[in-house]
N, C-alpha and C. Protein backbone atom coordinates (compact mmCIF):
# COMPACT_ATOMS: atom_id res chain seq x y z
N UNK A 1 99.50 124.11 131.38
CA UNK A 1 98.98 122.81 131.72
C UNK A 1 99.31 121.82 130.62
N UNK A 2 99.60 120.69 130.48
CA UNK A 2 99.86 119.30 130.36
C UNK A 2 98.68 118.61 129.38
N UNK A 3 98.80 118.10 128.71
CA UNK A 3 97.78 117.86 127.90
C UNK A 3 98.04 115.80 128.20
N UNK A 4 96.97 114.95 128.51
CA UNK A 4 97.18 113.66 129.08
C UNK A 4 96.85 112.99 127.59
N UNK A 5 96.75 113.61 126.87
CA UNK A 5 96.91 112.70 125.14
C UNK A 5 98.18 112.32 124.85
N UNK A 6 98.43 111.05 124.89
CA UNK A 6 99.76 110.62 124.15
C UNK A 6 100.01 110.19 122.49
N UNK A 7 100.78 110.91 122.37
CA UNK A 7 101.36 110.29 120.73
C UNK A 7 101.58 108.96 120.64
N UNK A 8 100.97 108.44 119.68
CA UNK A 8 101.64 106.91 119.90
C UNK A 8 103.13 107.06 118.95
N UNK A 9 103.94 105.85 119.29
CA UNK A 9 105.03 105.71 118.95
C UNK A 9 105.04 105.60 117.70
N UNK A 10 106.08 105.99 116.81
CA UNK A 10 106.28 105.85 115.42
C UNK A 10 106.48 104.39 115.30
N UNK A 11 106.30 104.04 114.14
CA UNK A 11 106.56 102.55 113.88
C UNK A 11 107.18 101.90 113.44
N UNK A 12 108.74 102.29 113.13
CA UNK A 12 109.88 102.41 113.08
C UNK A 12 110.85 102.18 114.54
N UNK A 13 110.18 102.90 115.70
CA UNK A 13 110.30 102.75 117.19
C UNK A 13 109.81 101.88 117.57
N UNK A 14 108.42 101.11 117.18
CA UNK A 14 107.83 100.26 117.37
C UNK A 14 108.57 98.94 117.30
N UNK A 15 108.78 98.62 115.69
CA UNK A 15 108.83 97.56 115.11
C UNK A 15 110.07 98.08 114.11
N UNK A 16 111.25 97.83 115.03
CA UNK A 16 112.68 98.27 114.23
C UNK A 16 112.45 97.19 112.79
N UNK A 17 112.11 95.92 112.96
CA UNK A 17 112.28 95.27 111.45
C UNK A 17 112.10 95.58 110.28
N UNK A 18 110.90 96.46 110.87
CA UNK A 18 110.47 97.11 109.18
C UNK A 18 111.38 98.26 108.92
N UNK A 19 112.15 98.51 109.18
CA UNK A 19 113.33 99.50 108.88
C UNK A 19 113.76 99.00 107.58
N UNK A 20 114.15 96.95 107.28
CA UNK A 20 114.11 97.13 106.08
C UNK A 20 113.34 97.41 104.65
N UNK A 21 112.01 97.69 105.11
CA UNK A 21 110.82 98.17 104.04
C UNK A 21 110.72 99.36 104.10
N UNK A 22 111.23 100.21 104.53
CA UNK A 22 111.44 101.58 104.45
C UNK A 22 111.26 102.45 102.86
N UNK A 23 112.27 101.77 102.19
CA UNK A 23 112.62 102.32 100.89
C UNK A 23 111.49 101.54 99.89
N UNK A 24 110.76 100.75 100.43
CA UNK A 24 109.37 99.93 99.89
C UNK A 24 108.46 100.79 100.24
N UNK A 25 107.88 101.23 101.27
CA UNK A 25 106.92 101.50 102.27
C UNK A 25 106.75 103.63 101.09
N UNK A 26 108.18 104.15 101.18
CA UNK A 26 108.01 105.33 100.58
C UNK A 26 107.78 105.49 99.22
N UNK A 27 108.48 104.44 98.51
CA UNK A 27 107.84 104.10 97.36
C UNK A 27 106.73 104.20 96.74
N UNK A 28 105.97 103.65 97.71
CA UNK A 28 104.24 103.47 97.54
C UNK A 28 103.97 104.48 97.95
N UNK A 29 104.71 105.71 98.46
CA UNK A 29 103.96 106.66 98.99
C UNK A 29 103.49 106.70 100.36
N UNK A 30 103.92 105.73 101.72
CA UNK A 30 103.68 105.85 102.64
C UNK A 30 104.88 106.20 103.78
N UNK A 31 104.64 107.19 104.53
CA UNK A 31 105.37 107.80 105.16
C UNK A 31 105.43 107.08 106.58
N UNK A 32 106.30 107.40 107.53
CA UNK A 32 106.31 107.01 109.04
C UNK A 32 105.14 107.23 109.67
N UNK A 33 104.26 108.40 109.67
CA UNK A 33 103.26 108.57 110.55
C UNK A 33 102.25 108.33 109.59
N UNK A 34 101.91 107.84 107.92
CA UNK A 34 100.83 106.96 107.78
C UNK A 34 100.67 105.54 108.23
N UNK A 35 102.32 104.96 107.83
CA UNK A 35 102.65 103.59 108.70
C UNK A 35 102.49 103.42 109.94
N UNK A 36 102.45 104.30 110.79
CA UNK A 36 102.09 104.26 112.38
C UNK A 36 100.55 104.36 112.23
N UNK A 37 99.43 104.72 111.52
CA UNK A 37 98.56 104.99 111.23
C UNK A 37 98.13 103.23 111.05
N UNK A 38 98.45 102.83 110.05
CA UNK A 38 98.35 101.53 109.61
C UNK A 38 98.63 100.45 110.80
N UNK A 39 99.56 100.94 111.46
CA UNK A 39 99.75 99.82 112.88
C UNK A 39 98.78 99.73 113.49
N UNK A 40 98.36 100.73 113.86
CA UNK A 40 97.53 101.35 114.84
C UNK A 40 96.40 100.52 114.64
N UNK A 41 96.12 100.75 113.22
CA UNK A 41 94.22 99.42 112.60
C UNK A 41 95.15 98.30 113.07
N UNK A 42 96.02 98.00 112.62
CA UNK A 42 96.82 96.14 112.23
C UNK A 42 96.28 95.67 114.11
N UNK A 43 97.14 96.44 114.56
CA UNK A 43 96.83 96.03 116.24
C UNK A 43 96.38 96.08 116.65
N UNK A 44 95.09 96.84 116.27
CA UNK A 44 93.42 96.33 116.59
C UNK A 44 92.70 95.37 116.37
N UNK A 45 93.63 94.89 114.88
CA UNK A 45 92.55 93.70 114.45
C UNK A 45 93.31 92.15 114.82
N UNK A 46 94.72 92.42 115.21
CA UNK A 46 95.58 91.36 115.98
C UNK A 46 94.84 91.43 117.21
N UNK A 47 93.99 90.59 117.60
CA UNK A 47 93.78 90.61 118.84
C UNK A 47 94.25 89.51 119.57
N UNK A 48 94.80 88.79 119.18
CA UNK A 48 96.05 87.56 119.59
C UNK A 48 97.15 88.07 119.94
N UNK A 49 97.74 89.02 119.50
CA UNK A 49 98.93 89.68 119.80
C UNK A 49 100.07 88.35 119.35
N UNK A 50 99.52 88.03 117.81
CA UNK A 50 100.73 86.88 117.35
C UNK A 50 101.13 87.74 116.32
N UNK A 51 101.07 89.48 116.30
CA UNK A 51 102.18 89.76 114.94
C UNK A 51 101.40 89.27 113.67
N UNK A 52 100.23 88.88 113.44
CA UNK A 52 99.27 88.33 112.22
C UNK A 52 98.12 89.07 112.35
N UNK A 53 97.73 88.76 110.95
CA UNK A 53 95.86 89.12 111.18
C UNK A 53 95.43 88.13 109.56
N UNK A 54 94.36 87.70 109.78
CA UNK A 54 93.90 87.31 108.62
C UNK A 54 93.00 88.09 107.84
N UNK A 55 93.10 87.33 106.43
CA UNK A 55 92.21 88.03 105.66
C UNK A 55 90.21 88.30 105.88
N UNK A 56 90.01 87.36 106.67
CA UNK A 56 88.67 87.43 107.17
C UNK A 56 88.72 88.53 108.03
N UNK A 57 89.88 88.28 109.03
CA UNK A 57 90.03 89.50 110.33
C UNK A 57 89.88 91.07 109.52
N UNK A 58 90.20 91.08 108.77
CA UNK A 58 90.93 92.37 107.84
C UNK A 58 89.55 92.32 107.30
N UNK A 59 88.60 91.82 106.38
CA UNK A 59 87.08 92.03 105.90
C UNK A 59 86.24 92.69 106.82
N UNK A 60 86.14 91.64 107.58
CA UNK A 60 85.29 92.08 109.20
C UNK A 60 85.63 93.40 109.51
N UNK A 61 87.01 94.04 110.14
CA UNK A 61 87.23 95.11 110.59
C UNK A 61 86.68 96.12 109.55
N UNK A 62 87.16 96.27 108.54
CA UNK A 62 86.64 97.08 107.73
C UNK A 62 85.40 97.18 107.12
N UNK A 63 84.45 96.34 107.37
CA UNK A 63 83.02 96.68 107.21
C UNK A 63 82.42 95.58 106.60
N UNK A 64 83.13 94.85 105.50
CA UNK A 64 82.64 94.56 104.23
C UNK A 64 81.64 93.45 104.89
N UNK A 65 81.58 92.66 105.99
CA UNK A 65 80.81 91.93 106.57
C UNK A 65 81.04 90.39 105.98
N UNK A 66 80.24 89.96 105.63
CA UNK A 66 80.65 88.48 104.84
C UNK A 66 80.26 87.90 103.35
N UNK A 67 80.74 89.36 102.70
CA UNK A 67 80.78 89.22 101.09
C UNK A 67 82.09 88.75 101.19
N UNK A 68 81.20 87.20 100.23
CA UNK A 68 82.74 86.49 99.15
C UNK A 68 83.27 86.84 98.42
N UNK A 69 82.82 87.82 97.60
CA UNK A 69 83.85 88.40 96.55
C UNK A 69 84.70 89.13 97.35
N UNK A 70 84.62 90.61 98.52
CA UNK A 70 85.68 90.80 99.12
C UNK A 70 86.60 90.08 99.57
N UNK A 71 86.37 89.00 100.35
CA UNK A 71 87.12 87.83 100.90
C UNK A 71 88.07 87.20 100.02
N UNK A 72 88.06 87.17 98.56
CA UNK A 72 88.46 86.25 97.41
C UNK A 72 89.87 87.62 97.36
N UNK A 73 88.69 88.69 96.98
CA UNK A 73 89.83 89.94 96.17
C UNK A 73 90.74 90.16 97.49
N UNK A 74 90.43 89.93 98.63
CA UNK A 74 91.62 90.26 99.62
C UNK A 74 92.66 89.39 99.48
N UNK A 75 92.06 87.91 99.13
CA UNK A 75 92.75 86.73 99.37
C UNK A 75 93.83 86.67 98.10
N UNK A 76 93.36 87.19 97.11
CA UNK A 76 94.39 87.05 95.43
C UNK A 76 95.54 87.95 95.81
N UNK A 77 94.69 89.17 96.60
CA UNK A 77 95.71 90.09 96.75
C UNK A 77 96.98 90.21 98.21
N UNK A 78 96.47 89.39 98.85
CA UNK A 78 97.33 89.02 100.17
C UNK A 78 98.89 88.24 99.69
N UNK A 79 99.67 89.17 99.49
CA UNK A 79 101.09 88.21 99.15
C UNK A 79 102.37 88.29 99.98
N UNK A 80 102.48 87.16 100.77
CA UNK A 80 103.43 87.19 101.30
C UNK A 80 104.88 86.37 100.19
N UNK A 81 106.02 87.50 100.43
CA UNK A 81 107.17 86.75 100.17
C UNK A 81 106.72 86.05 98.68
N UNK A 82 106.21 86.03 97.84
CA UNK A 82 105.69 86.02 96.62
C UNK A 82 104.73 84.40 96.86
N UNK A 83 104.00 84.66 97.89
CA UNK A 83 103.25 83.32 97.87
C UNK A 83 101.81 84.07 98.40
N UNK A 84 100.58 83.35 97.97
CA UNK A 84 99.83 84.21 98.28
C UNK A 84 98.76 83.26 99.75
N UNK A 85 98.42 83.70 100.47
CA UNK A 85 98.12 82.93 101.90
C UNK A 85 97.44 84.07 103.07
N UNK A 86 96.40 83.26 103.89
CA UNK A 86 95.83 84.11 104.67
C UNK A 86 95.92 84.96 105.75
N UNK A 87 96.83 84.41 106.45
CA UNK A 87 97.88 85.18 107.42
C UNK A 87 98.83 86.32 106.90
N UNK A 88 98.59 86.93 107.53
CA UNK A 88 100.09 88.42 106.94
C UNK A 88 100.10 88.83 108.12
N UNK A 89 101.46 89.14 108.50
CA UNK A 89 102.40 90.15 108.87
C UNK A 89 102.16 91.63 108.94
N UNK A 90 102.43 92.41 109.60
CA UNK A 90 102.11 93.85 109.25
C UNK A 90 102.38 94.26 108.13
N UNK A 91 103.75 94.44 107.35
CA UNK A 91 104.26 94.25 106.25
C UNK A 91 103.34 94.08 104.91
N UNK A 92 102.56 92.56 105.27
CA UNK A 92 101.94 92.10 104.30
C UNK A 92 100.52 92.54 104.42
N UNK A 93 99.72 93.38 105.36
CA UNK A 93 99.06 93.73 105.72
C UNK A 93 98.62 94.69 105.41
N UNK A 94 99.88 95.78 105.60
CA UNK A 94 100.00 97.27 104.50
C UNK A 94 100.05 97.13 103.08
N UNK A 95 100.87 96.26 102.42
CA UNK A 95 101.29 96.13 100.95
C UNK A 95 99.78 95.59 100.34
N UNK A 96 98.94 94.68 101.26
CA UNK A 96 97.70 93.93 100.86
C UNK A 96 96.37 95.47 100.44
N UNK A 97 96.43 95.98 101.58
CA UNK A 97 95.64 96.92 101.75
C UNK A 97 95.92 98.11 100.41
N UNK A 98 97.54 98.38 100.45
CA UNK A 98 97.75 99.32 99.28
C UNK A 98 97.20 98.86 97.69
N UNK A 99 97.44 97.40 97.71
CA UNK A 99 97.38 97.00 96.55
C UNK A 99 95.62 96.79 96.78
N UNK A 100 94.85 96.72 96.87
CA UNK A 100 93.59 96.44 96.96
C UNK A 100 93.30 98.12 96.69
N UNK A 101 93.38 99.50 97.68
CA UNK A 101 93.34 100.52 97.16
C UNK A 101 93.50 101.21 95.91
N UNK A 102 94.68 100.85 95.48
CA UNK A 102 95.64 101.43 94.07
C UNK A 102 94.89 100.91 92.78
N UNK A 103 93.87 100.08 92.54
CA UNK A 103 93.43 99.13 91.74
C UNK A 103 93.18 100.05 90.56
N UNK A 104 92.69 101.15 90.81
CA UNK A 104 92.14 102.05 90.37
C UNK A 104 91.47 101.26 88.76
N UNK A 105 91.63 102.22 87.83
CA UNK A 105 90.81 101.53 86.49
C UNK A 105 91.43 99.91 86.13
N UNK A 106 92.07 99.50 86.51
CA UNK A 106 92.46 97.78 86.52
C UNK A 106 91.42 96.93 87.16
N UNK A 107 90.33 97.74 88.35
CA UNK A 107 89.63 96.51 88.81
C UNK A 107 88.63 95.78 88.46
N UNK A 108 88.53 96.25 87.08
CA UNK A 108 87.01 95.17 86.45
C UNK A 108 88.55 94.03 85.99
N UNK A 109 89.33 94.25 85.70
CA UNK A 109 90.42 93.05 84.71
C UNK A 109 91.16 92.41 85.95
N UNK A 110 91.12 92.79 86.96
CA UNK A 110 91.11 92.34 88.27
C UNK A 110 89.90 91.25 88.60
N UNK A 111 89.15 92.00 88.95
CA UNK A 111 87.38 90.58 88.89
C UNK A 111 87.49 89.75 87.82
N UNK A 112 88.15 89.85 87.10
CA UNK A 112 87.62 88.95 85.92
C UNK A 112 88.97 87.95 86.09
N UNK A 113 90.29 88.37 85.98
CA UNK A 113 91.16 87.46 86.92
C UNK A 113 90.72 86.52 87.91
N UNK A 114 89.94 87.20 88.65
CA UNK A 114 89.94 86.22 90.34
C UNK A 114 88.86 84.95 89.66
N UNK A 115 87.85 84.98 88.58
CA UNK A 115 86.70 84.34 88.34
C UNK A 115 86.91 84.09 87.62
N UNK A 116 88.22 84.06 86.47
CA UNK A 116 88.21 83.19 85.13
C UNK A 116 89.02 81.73 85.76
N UNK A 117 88.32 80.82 86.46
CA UNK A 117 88.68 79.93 87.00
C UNK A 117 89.11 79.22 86.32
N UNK A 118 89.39 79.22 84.93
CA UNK A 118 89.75 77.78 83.91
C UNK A 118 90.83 78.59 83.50
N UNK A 119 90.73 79.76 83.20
CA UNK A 119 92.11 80.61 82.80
C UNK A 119 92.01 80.51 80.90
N UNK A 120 90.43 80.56 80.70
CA UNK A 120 90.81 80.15 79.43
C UNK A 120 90.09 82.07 79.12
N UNK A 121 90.43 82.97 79.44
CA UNK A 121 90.12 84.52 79.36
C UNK A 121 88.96 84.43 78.76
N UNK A 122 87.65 83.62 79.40
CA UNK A 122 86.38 84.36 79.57
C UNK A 122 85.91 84.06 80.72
N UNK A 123 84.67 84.91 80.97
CA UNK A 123 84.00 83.98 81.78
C UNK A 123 82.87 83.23 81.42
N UNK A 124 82.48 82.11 81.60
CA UNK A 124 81.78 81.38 81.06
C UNK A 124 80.50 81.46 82.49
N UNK A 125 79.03 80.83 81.77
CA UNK A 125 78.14 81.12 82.72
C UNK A 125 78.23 80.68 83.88
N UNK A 126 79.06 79.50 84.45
CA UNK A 126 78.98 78.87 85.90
C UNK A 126 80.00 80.44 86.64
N UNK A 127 81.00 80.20 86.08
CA UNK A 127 81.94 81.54 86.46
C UNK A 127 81.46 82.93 86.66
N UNK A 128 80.68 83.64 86.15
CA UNK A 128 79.50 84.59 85.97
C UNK A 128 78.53 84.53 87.12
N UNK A 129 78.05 83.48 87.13
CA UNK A 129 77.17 83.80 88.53
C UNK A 129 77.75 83.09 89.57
N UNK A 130 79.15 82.51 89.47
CA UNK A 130 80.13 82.52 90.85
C UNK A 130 79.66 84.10 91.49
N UNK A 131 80.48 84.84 89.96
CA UNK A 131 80.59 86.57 90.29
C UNK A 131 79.53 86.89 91.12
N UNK A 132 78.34 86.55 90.64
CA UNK A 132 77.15 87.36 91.10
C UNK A 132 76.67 87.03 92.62
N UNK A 133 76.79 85.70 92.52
CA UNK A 133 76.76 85.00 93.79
C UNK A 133 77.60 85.97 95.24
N UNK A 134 78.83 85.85 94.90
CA UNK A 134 79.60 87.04 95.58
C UNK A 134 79.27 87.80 95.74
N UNK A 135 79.50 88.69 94.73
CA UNK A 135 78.88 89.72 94.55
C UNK A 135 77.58 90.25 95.79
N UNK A 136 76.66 89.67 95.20
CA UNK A 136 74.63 89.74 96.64
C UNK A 136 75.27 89.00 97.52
N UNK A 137 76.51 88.19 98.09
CA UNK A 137 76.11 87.77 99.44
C UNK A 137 75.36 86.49 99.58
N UNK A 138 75.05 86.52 100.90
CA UNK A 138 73.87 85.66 101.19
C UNK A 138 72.59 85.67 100.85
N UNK A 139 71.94 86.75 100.26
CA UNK A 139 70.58 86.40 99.81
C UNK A 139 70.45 85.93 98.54
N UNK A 140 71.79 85.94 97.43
CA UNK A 140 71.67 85.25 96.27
C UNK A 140 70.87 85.12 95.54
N UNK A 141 69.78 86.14 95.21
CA UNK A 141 68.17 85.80 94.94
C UNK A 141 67.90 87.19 94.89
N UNK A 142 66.88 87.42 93.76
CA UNK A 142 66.22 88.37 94.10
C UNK A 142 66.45 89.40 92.67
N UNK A 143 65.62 90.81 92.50
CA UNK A 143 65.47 91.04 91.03
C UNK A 143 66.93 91.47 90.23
N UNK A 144 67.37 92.30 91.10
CA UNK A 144 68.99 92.51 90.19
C UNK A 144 69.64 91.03 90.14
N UNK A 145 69.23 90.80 90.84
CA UNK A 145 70.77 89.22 90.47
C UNK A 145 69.99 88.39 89.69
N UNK A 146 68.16 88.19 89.65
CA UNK A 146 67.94 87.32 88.94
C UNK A 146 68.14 87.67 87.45
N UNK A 147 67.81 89.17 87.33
CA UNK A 147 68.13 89.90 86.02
C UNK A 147 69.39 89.85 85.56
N UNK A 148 70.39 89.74 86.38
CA UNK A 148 71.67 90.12 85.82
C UNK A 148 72.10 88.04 85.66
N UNK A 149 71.88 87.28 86.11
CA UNK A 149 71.81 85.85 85.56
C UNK A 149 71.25 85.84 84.71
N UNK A 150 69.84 85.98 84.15
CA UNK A 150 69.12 85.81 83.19
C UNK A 150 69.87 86.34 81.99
N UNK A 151 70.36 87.32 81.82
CA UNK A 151 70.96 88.13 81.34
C UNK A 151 72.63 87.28 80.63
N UNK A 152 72.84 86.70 81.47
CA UNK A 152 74.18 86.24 81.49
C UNK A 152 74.00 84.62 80.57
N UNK A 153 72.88 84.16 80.94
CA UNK A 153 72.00 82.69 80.53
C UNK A 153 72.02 83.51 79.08
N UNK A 154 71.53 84.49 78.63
CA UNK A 154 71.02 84.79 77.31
C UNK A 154 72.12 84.95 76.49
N UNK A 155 73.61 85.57 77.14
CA UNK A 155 74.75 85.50 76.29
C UNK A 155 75.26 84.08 75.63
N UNK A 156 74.97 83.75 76.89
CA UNK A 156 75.52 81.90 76.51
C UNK A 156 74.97 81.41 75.52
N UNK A 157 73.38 81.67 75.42
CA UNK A 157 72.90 80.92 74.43
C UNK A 157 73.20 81.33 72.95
N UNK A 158 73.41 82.56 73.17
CA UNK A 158 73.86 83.56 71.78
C UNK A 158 75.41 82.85 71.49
């Protein structure tokens, strides 16, 4: 008997273009049937069927709900064609996602990148509880964040 589960198509069969990211795509360590893997989310969260997804689309799907700091770190890290912007491509979609994964011990010097808004390598207190702000979300309030501001107020003054 016949089994009515279909394989989905490789993504290479799919989407011949990315044939030229091939030697990119293995690089990083991703193979044909993780990249078909990766389509598979991308074209779930394209629900336009315009070949895009944004970086909000891409938060949402994956859980993070409507924390700004995720939204920011997707957004630094979203690079198309060496420009960085909210729309991506499948392409830019996978490379976004890898590079957000891979962060590994770089991602506190990462956060501190996205929030040293003056670029003068600190963060100063408005910048600091940008962080924190992000960081809690919408309730912005409350004993860890008021502690960890207070906290941040006391460096400054030092």
């Amino acid at each position: 008997m016949g089994s009515c589960v279909t394989k989905p198509a490789m993504v290479y069969a799919v989407k011949p273009s990315l044939e030229a990211y091939k030697s990119q795509f293995l690089a990083m360590g991703i193979t044909q049937s993780k990249l078909t893997i990766f389509h598979q989310h991308f074209k779930t969260i394209d629900k336009s069927n315009r070949d895009v997804v944004t970086v909000l689309q891409m938060v949402e799907y994956f859980g993070f709900g409507k924390n700004e700091f995720i939204r920011k770190a997707f957004a630094v890290l979203a690079v198309t064609k060496g420009k960085t912007k909210e729309a991506l491509d499948f392409r830019d979609f996978v490379i976004t996602l890898w590079n957000y994964c891979t962060l590994g011990d770089d991602f506190g010097l990462f956060v501190f990148a996205v929030y040293d808004f003056d670029g003068n390598k600190e963060l100063d207190h408005e910048e600091a509880v940008e962080l924190m702000k992000d960081l809690y979300g919408e309730e912005k309030k409350g004993g860890d964040f008021d502690e960890l501001t207070a906290r941040i107020l006391k460096q400054k003054k030092m």
